[in-house]
PDB file of N, CA and C in Angstrom:
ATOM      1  N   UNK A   1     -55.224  32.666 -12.925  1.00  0.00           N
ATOM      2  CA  UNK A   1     -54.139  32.394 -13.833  1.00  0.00           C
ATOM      3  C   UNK A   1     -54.725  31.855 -15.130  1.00  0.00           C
ATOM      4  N   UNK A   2     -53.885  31.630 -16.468  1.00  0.00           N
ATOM      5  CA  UNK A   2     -53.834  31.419 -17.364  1.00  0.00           C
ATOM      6  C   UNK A   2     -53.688  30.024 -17.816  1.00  0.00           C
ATOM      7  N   UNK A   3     -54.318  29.303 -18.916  1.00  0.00           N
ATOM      8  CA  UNK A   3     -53.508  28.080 -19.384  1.00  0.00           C
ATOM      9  C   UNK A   3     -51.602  28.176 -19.377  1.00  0.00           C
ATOM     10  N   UNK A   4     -51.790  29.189 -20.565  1.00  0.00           N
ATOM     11  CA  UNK A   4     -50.061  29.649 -20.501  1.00  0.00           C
ATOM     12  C   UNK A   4     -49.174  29.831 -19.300  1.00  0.00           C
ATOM     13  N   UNK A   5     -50.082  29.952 -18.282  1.00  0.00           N
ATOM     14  CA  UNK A   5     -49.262  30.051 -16.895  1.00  0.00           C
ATOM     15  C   UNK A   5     -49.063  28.869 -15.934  1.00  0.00           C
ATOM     16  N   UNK A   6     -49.255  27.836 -16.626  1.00  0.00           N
ATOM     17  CA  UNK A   6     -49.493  26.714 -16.280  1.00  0.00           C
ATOM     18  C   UNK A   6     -48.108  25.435 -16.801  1.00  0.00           C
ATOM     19  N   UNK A   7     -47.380  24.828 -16.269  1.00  0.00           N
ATOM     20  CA  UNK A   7     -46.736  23.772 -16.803  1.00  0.00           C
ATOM     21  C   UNK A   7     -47.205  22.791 -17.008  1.00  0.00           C
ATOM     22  N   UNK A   8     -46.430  21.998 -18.165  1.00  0.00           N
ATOM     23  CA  UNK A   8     -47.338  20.357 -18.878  1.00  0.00           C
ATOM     24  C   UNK A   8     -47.147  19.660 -17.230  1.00  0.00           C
ATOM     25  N   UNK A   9     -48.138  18.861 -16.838  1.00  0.00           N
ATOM     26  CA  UNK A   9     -48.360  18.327 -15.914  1.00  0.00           C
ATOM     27  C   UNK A   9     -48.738  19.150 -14.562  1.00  0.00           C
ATOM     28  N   UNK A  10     -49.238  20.627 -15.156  1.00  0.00           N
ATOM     29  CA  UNK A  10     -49.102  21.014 -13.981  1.00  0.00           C
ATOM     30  C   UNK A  10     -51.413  21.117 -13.502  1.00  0.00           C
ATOM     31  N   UNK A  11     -51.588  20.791 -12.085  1.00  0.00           N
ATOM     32  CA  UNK A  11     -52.833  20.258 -12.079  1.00  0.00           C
ATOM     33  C   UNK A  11     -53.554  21.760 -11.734  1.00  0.00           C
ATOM     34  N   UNK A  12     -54.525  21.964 -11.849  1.00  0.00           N
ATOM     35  CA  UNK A  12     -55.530  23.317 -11.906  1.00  0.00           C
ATOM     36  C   UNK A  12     -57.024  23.244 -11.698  1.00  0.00           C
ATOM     37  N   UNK A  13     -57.810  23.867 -11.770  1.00  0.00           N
ATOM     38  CA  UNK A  13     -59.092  23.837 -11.083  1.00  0.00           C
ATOM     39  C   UNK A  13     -59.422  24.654 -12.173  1.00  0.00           C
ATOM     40  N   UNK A  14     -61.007  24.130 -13.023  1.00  0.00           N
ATOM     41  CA  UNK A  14     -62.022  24.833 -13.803  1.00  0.00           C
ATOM     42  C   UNK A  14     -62.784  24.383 -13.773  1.00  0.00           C
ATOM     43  N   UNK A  15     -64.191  24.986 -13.501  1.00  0.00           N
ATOM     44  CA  UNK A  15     -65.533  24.769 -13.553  1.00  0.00           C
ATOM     45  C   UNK A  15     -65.820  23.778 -12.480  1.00  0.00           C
ATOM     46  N   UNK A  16     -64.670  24.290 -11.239  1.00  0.00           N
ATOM     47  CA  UNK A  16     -65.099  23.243  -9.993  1.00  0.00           C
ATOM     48  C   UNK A  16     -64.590  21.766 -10.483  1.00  0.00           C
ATOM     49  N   UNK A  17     -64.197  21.662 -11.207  1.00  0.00           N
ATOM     50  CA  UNK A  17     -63.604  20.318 -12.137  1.00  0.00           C
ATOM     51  C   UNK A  17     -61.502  20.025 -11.964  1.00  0.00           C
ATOM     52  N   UNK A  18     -60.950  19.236 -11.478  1.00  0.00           N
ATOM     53  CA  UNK A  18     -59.842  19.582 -11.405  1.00  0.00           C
ATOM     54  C   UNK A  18     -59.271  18.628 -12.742  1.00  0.00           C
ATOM     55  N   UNK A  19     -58.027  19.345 -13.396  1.00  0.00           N
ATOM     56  CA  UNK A  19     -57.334  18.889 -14.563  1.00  0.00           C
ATOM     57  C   UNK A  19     -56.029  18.853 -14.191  1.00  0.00           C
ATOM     58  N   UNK A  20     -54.864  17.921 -15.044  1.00  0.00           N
ATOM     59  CA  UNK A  20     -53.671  18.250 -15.802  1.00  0.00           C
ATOM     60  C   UNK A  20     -53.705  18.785 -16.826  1.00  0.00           C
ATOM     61  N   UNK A  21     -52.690  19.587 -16.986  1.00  0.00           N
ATOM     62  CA  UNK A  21     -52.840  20.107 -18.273  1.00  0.00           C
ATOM     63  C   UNK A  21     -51.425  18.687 -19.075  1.00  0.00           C
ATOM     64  N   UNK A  22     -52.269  18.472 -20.582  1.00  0.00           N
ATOM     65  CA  UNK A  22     -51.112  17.998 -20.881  1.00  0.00           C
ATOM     66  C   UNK A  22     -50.518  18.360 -22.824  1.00  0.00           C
ATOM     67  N   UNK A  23     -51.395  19.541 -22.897  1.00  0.00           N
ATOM     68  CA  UNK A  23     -50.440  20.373 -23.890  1.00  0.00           C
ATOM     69  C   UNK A  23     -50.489  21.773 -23.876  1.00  0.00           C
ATOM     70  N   UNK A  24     -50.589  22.110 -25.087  1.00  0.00           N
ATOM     71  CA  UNK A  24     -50.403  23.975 -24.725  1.00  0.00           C
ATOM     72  C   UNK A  24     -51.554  24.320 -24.402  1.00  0.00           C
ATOM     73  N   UNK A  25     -52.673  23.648 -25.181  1.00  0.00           N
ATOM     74  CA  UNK A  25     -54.441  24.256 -24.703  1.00  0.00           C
ATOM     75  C   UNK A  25     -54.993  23.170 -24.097  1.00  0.00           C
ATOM     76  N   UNK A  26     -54.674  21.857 -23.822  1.00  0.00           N
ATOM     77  CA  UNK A  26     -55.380  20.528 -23.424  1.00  0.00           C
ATOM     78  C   UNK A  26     -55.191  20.074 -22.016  1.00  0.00           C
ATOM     79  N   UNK A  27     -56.231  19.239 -21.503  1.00  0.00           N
ATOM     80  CA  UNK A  27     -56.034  19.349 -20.599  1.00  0.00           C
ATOM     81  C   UNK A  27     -56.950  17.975 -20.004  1.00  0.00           C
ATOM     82  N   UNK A  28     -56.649  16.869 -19.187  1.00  0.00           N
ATOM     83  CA  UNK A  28     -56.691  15.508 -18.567  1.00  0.00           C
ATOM     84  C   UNK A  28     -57.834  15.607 -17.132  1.00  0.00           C
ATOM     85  N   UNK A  29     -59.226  15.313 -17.436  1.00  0.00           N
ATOM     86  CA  UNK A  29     -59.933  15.441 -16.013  1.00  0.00           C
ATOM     87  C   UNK A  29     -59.282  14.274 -15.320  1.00  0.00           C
ATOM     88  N   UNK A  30     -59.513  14.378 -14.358  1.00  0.00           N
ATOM     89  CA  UNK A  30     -59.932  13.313 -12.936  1.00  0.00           C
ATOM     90  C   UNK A  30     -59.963  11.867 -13.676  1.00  0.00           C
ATOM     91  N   UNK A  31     -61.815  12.182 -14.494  1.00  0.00           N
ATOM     92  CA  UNK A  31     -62.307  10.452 -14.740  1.00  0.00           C
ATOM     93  C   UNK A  31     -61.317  10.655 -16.200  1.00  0.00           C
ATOM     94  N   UNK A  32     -60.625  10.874 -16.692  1.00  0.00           N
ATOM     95  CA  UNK A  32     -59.250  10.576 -18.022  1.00  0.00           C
ATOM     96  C   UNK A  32     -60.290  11.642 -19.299  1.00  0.00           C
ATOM     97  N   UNK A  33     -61.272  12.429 -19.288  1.00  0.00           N
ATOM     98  CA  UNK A  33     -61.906  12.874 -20.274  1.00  0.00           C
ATOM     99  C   UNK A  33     -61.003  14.086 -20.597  1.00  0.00           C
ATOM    100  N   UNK A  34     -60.833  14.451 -21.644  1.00  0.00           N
ATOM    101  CA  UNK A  34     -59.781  15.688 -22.243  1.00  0.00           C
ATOM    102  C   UNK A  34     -60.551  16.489 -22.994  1.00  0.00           C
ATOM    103  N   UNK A  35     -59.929  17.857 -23.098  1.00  0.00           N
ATOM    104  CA  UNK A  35     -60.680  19.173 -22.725  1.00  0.00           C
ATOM    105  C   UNK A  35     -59.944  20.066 -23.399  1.00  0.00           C
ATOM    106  N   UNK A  36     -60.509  20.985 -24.213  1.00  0.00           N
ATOM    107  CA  UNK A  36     -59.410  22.307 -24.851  1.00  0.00           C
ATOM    108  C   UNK A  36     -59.692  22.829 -24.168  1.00  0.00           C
ATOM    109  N   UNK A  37     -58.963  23.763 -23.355  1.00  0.00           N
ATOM    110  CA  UNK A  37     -58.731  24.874 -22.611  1.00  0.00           C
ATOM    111  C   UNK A  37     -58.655  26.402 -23.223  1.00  0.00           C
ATOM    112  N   UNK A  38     -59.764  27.083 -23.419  1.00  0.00           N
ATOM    113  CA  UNK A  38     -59.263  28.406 -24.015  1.00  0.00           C
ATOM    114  C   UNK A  38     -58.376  28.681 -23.408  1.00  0.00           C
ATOM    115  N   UNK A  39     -57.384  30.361 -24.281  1.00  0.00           N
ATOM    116  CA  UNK A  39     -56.271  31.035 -23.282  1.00  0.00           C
ATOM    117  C   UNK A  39     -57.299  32.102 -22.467  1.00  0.00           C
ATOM    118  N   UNK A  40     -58.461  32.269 -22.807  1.00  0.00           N
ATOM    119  CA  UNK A  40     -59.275  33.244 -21.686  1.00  0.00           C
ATOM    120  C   UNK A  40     -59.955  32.997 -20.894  1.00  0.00           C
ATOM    121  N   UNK A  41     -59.688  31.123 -20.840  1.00  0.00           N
ATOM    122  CA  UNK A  41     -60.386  31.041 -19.442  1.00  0.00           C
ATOM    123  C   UNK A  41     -58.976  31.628 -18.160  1.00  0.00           C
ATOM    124  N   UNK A  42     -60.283  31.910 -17.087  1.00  0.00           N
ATOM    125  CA  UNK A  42     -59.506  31.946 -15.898  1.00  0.00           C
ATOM    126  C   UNK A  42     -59.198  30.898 -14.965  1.00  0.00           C
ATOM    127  N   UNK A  43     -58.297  30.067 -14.450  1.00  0.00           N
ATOM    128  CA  UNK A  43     -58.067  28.824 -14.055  1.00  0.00           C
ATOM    129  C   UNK A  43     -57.373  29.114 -12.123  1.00  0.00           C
ATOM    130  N   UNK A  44     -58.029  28.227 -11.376  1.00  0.00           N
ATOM    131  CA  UNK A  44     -57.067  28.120 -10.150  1.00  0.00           C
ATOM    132  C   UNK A  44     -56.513  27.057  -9.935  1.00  0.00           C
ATOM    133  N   UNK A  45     -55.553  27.454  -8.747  1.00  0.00           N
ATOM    134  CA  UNK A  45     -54.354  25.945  -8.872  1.00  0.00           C
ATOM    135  C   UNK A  45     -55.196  25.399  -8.214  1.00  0.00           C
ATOM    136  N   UNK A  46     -54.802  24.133  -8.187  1.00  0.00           N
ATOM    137  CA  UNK A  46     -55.796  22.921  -6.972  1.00  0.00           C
ATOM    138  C   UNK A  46     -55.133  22.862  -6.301  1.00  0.00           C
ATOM    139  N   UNK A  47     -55.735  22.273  -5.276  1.00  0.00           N
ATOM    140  CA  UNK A  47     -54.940  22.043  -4.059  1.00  0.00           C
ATOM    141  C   UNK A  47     -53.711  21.083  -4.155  1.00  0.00           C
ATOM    142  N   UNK A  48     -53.012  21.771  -3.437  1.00  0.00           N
ATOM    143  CA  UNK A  48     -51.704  20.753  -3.016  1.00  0.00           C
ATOM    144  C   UNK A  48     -50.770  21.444  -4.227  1.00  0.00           C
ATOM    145  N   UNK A  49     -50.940  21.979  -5.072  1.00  0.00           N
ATOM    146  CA  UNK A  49     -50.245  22.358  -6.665  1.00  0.00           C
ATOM    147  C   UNK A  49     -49.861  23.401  -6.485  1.00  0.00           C
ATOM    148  N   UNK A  50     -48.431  23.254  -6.483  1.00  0.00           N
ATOM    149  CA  UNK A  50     -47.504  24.092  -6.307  1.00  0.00           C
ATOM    150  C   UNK A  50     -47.214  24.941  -7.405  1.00  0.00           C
ATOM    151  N   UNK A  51     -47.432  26.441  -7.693  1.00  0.00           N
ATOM    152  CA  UNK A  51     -47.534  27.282  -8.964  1.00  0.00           C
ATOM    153  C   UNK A  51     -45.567  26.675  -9.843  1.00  0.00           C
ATOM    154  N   UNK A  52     -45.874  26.847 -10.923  1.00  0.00           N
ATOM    155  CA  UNK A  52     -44.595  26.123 -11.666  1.00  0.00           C
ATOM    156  C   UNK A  52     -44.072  24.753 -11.245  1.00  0.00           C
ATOM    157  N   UNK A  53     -44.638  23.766 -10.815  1.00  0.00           N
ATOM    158  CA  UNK A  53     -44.397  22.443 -10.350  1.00  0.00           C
ATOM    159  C   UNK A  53     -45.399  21.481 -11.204  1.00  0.00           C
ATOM    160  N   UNK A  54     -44.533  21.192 -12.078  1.00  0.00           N
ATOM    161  CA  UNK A  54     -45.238  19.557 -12.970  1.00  0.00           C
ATOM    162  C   UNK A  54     -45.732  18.587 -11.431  1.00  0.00           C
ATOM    163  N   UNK A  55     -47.074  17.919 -12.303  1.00  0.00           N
ATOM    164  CA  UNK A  55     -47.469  17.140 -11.302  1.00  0.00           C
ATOM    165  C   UNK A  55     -46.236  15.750 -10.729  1.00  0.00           C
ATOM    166  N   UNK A  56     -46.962  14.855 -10.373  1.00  0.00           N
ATOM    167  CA  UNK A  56     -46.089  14.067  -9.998  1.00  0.00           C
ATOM    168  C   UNK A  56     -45.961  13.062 -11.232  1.00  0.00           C
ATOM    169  N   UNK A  57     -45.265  12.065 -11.481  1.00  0.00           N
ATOM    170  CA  UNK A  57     -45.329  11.400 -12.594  1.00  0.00           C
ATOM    171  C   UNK A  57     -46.396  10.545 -12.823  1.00  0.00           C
ATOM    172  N   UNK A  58     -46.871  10.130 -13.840  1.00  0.00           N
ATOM    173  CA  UNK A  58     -48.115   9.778 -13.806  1.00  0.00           C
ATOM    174  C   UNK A  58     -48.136   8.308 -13.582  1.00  0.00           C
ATOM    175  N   UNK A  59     -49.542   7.618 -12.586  1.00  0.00           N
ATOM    176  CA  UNK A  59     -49.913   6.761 -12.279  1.00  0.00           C
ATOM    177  C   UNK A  59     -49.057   5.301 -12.978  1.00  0.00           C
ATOM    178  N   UNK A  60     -49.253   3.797 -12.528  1.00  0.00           N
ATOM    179  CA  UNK A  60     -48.585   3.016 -13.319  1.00  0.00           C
ATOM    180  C   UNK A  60     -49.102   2.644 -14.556  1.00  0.00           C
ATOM    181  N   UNK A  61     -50.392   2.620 -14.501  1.00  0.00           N
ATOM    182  CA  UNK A  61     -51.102   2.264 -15.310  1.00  0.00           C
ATOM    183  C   UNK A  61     -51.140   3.300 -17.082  1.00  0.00           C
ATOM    184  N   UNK A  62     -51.149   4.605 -16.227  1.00  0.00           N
ATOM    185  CA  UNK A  62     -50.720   5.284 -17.873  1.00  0.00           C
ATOM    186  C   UNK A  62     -49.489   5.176 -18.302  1.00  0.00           C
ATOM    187  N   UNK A  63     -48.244   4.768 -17.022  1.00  0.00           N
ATOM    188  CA  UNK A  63     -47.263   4.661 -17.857  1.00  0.00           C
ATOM    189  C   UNK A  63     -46.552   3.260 -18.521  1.00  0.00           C
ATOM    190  N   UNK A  64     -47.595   2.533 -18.257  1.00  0.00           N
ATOM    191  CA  UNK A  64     -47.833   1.086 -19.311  1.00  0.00           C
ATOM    192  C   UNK A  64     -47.900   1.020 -19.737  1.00  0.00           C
ATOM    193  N   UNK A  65     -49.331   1.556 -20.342  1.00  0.00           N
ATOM    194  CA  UNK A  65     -49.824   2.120 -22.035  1.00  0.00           C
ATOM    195  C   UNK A  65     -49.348   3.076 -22.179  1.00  0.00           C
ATOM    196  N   UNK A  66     -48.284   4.271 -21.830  1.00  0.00           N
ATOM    197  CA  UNK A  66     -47.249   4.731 -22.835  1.00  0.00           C
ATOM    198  C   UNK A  66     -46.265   3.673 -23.085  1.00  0.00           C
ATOM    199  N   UNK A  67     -45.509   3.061 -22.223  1.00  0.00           N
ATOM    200  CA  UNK A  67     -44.894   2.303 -22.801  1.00  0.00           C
ATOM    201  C   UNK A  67     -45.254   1.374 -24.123  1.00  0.00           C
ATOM    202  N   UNK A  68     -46.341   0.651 -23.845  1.00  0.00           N
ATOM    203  CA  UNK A  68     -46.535  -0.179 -24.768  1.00  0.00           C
ATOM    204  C   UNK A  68     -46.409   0.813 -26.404  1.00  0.00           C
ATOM    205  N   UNK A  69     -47.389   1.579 -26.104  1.00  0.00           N
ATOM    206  CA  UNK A  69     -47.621   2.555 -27.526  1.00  0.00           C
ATOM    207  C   UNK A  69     -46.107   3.055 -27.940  1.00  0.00           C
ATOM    208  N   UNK A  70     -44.969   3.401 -27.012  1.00  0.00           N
ATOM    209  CA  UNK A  70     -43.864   3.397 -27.435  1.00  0.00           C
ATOM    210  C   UNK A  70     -43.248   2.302 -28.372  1.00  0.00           C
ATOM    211  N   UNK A  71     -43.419   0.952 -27.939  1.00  0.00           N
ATOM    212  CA  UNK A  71     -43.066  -0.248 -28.475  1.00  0.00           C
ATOM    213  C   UNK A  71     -43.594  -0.264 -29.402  1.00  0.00           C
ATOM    214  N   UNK A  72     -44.552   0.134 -30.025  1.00  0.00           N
ATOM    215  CA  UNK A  72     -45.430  -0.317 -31.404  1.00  0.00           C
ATOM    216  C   UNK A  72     -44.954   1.178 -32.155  1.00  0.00           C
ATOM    217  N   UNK A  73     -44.677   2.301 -31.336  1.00  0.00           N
ATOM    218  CA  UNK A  73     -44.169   3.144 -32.494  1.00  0.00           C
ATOM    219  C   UNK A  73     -42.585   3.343 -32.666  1.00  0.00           C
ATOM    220  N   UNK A  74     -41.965   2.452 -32.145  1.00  0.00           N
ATOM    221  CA  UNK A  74     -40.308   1.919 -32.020  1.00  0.00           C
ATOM    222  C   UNK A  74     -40.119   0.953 -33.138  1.00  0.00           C
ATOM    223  N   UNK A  75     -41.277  -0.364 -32.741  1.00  0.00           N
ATOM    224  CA  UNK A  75     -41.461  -1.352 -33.978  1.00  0.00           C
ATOM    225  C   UNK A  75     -41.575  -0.776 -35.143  1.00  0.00           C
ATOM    226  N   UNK A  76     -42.741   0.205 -36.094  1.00  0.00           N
ATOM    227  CA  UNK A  76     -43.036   0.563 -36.986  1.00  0.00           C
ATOM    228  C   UNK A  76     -41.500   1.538 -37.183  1.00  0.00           C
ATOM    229  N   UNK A  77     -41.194   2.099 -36.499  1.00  0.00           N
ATOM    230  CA  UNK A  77     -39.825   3.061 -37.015  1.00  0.00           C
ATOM    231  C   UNK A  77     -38.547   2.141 -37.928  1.00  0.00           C
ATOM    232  N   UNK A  78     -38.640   1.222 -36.971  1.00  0.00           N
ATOM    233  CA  UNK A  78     -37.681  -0.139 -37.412  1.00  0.00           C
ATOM    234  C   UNK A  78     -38.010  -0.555 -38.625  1.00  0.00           C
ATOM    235  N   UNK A  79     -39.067  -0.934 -38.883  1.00  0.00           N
ATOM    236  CA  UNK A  79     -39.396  -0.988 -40.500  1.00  0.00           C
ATOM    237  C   UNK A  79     -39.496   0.009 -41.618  1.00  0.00           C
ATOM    238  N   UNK A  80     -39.542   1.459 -41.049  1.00  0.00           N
ATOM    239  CA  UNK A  80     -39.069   2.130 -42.085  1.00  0.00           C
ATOM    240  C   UNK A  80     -37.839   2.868 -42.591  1.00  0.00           C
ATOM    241  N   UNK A  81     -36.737   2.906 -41.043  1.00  0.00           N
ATOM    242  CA  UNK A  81     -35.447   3.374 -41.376  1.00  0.00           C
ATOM    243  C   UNK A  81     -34.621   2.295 -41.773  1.00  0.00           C
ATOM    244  N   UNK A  82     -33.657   2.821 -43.102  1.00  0.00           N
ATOM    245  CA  UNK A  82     -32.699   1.704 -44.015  1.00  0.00           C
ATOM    246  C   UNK A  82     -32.193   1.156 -42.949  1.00  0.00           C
ATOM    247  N   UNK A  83     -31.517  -0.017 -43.356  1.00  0.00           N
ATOM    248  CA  UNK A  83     -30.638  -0.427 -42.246  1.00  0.00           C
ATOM    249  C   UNK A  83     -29.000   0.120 -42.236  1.00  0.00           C
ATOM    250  N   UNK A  84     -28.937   0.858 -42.675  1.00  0.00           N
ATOM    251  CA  UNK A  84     -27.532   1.800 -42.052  1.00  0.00           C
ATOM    252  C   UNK A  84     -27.877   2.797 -40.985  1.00  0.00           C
ATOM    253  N   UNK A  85     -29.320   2.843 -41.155  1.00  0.00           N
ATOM    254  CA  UNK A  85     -29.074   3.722 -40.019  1.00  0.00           C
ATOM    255  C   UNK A  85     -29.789   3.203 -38.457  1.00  0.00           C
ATOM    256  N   UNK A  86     -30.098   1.686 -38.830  1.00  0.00           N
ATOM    257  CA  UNK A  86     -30.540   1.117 -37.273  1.00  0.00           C
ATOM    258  C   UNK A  86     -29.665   1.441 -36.133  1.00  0.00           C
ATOM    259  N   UNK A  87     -28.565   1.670 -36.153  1.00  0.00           N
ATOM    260  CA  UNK A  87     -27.797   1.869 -35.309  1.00  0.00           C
ATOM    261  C   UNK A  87     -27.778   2.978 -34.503  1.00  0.00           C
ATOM    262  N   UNK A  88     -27.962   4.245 -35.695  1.00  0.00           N
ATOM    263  CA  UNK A  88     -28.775   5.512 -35.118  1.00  0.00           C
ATOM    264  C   UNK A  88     -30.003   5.384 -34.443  1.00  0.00           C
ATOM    265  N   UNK A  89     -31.099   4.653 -34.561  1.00  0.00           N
ATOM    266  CA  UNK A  89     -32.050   4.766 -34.315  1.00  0.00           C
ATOM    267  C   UNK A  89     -32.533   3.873 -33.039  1.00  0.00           C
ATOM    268  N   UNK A  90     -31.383   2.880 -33.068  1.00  0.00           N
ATOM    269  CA  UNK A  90     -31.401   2.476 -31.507  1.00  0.00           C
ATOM    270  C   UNK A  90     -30.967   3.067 -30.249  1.00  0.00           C
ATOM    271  N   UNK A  91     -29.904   3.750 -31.115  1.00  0.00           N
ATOM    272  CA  UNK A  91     -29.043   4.778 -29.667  1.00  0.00           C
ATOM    273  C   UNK A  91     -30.185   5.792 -29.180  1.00  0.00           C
ATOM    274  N   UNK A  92     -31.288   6.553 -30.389  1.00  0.00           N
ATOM    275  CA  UNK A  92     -31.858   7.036 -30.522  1.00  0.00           C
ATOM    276  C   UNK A  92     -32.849   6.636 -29.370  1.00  0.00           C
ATOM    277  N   UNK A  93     -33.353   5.152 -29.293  1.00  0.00           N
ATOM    278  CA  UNK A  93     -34.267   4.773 -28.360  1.00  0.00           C
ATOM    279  C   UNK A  93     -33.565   4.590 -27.097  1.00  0.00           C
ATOM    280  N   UNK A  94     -32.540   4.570 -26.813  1.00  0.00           N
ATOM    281  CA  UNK A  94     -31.937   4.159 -25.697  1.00  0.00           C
ATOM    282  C   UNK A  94     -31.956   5.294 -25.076  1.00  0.00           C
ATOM    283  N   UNK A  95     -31.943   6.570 -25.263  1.00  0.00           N
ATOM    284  CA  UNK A  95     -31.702   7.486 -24.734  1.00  0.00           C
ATOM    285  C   UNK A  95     -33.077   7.965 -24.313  1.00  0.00           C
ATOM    286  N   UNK A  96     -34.305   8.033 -25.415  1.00  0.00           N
ATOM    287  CA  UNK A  96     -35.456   8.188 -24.745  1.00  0.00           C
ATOM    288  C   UNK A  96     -35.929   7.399 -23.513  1.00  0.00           C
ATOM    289  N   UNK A  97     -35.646   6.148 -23.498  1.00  0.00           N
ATOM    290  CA  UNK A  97     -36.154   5.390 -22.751  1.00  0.00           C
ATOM    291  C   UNK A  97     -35.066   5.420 -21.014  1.00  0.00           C
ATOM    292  N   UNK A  98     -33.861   6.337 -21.473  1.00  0.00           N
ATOM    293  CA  UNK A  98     -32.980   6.264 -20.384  1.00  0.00           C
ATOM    294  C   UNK A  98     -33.801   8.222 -19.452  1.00  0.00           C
ATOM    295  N   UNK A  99     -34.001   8.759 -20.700  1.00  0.00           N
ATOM    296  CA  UNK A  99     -35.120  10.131 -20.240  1.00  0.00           C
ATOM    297  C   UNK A  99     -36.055   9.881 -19.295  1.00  0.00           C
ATOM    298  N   UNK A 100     -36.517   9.354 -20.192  1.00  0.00           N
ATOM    299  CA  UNK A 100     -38.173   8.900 -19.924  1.00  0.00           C
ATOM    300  C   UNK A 100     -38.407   8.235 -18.766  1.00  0.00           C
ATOM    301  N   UNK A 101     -37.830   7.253 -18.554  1.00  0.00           N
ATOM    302  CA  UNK A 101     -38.041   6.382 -17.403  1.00  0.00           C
ATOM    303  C   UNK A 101     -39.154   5.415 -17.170  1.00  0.00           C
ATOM    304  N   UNK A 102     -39.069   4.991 -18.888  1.00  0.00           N
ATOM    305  CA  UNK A 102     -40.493   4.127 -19.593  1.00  0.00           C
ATOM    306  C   UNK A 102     -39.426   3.018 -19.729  1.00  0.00           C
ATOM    307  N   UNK A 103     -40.252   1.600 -19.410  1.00  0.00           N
ATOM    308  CA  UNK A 103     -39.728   0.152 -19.872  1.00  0.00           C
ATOM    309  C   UNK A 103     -40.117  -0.064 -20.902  1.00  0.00           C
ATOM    310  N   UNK A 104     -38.979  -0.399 -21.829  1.00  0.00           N
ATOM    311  CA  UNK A 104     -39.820  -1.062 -23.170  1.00  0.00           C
ATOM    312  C   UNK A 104     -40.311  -2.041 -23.414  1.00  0.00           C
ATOM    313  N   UNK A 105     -41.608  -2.698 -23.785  1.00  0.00           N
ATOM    314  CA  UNK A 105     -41.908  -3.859 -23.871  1.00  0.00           C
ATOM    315  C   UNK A 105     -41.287  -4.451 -24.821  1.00  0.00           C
ATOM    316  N   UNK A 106     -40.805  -4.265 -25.798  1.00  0.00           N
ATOM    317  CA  UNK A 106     -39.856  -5.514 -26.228  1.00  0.00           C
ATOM    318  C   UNK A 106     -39.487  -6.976 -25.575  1.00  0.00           C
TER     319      UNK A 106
END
């Protein structure tokens, strides 16, 4: 199979090396090192990886430091939208964070 045949989170096997993929060409080893993926490499699923099945959600620890990095790019937003439109821009976060299923550090 293909990168393109692949979903964001979905895990794969190259060069005996197993990955997530986590954009259109990129892709997350094992020890956290990231990787462009040509579209001509040839890729196999890894084990347990179900073809069209995002992995499982990721570990607690990365989704800490997304959170946090959310909070600091929530903070900086806050300082640059006027304040007529904070109101937008909170509903705005409420809903990512109701998506997402990220705590905000706030």
């Amino acid at each position: 199979m293909k990168i393109n045949d692949i979903p964001l989170g979905g895990r794969f096997v190259l060069e005996g090396q197993t990955y997530v993929k986590t954009g259109p060409m990129m892709a997350r080893g094992e020890g956290g090192e990231t990787r462009v993926v040509p579209r001509y490499m040839v890729l196999q699923a890894a084990a347990g990886a179900v073809a069209g099945t995002p992995a499982a959600a990721a570990p607690a620890a990365d989704r800490a430091a997304l959170g946090q990095a959310w909070s600091r790019f929530y903070a900086e937003c806050r300082q640059l939208v006027p304040p007529q439109a904070q109101g937008q821009l909170e509903a705005a976060r409420q809903r990512f964070l109701a998506a997402s299923g990220l705590e905000d550090g706030q």
